[in-house]
Protein backbone atom coordinates (compact mmCIF):
# COMPACT_ATOMS: atom_id res chain seq x y z
CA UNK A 1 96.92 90.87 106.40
CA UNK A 2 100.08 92.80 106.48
CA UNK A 3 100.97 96.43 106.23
CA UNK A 4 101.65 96.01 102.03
CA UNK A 5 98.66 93.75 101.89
CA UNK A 6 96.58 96.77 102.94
CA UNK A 7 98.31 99.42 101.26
CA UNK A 8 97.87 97.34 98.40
CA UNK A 9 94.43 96.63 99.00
CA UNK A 10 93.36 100.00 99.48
CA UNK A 11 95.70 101.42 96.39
CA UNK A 12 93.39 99.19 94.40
CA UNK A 13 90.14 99.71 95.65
CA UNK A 14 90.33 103.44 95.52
CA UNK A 15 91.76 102.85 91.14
CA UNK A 16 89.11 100.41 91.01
CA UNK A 17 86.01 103.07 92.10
CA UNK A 18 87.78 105.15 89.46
CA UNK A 19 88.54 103.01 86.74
CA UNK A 20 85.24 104.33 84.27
CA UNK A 21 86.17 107.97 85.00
CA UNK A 22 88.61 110.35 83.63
CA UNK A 23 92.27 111.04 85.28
CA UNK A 24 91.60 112.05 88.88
CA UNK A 25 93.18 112.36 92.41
CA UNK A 26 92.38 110.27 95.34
CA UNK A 27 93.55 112.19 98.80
CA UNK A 28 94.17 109.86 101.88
CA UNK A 29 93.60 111.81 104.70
CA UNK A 30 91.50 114.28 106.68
CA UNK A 31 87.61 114.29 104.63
CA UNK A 32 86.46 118.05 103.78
CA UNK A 33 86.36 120.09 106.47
CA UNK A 34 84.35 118.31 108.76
CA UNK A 35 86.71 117.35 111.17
CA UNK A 36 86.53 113.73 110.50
CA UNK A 37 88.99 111.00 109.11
CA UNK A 38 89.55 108.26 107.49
CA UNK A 39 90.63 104.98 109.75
CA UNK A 40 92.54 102.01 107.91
CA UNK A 41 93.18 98.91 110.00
CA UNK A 42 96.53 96.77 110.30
CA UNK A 43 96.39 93.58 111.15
CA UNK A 44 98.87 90.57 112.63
CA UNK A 45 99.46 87.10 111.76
CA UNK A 46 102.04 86.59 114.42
CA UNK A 47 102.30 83.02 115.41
CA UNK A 48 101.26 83.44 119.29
CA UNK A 49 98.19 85.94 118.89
CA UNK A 50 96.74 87.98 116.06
CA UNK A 51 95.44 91.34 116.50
CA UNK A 52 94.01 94.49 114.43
CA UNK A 53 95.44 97.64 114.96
CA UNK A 54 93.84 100.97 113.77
CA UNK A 55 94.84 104.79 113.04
CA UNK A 56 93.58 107.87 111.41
CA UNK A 57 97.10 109.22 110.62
CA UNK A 58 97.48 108.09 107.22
CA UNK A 59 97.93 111.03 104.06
CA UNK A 60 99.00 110.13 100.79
CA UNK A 61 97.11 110.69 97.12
CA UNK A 62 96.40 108.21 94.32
CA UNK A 63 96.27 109.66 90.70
CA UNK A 64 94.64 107.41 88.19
CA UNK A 65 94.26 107.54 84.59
CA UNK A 66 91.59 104.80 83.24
CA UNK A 67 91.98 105.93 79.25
CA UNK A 68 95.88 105.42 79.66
CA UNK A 69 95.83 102.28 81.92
CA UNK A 70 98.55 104.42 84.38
CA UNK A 71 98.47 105.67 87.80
CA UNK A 72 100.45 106.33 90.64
CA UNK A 73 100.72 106.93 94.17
CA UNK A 74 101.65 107.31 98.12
CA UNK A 75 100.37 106.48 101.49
CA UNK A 76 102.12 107.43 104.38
CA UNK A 77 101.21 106.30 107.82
CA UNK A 78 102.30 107.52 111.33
CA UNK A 79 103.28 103.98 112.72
CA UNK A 80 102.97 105.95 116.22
CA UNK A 81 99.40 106.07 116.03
CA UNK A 82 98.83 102.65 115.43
CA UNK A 83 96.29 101.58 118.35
CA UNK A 84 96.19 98.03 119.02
CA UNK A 85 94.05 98.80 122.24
CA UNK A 86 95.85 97.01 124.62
CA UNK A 87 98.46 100.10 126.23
CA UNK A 88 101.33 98.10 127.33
CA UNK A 89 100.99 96.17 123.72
CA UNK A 90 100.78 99.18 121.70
CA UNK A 91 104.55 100.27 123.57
CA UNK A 92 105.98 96.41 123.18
CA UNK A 93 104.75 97.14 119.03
CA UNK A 94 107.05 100.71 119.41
CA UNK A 95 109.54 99.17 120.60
CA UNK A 96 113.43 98.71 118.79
CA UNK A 97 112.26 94.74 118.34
CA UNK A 98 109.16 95.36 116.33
CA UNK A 99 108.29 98.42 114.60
CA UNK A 100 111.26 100.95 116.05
CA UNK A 101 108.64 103.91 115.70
CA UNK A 102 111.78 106.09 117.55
CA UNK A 103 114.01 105.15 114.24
CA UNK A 104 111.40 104.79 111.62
CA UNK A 105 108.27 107.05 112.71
CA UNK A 106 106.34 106.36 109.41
CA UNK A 107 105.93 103.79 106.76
CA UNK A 108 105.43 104.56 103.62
CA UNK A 109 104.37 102.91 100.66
CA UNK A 110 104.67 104.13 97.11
CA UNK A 111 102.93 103.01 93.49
């Protein structure tokens, strides 16, 4: 699964819990004020290994209207953070040939 896979997986499971309610707001983020957050997982297909990386810096909201059939939204993740918990391959993964976290700190994906 790819970084749009699971932004588009977890776009459409968040409008799917809502889809028998009225218009709401899904955040992506921080939950209440306990402290705690909510971890999404990235995962390669390279050729030579596959591996699942995993951060809690993600923010973003969904807004959903089930009467009108419309909704939108925006995730936002801090490609920095991404932990793939091997050191050295998290920094290869920063790096200008892969991600170029220097150049392009965050992804973001929009619906």
């Amino acid at each position: 699964m790819n970084f749009k896979s699971l932004a588009t997986l977890t776009l459409s499971s968040i409008v799917a819990a809502g889809a028998f309610a009225q218009s709401q707001t899904f955040a992506i983020g921080p939950v209440g004020g306990s402290g705690a957050t909510q971890t999404f997982n990235v995962e390669s297909d390279a050729q030579f290994e596959n591996f699942t990386g995993h951060t809690n810096k993600v923010s973003g909201a969904i807004q959903f209207d089930p009467a009108k059939g419309t909704g939108s939204g925006t995730m936002t993740i801090d490609l920095s953070s991404i932990d793939t918990g091997i050191a050295l391959r998290n920094e290869h993964m920063r790096s200008s040939g892969w991600l170029d976290t220097e150049k392009f700190p965050k992804a973001v994906f929009v619906t």
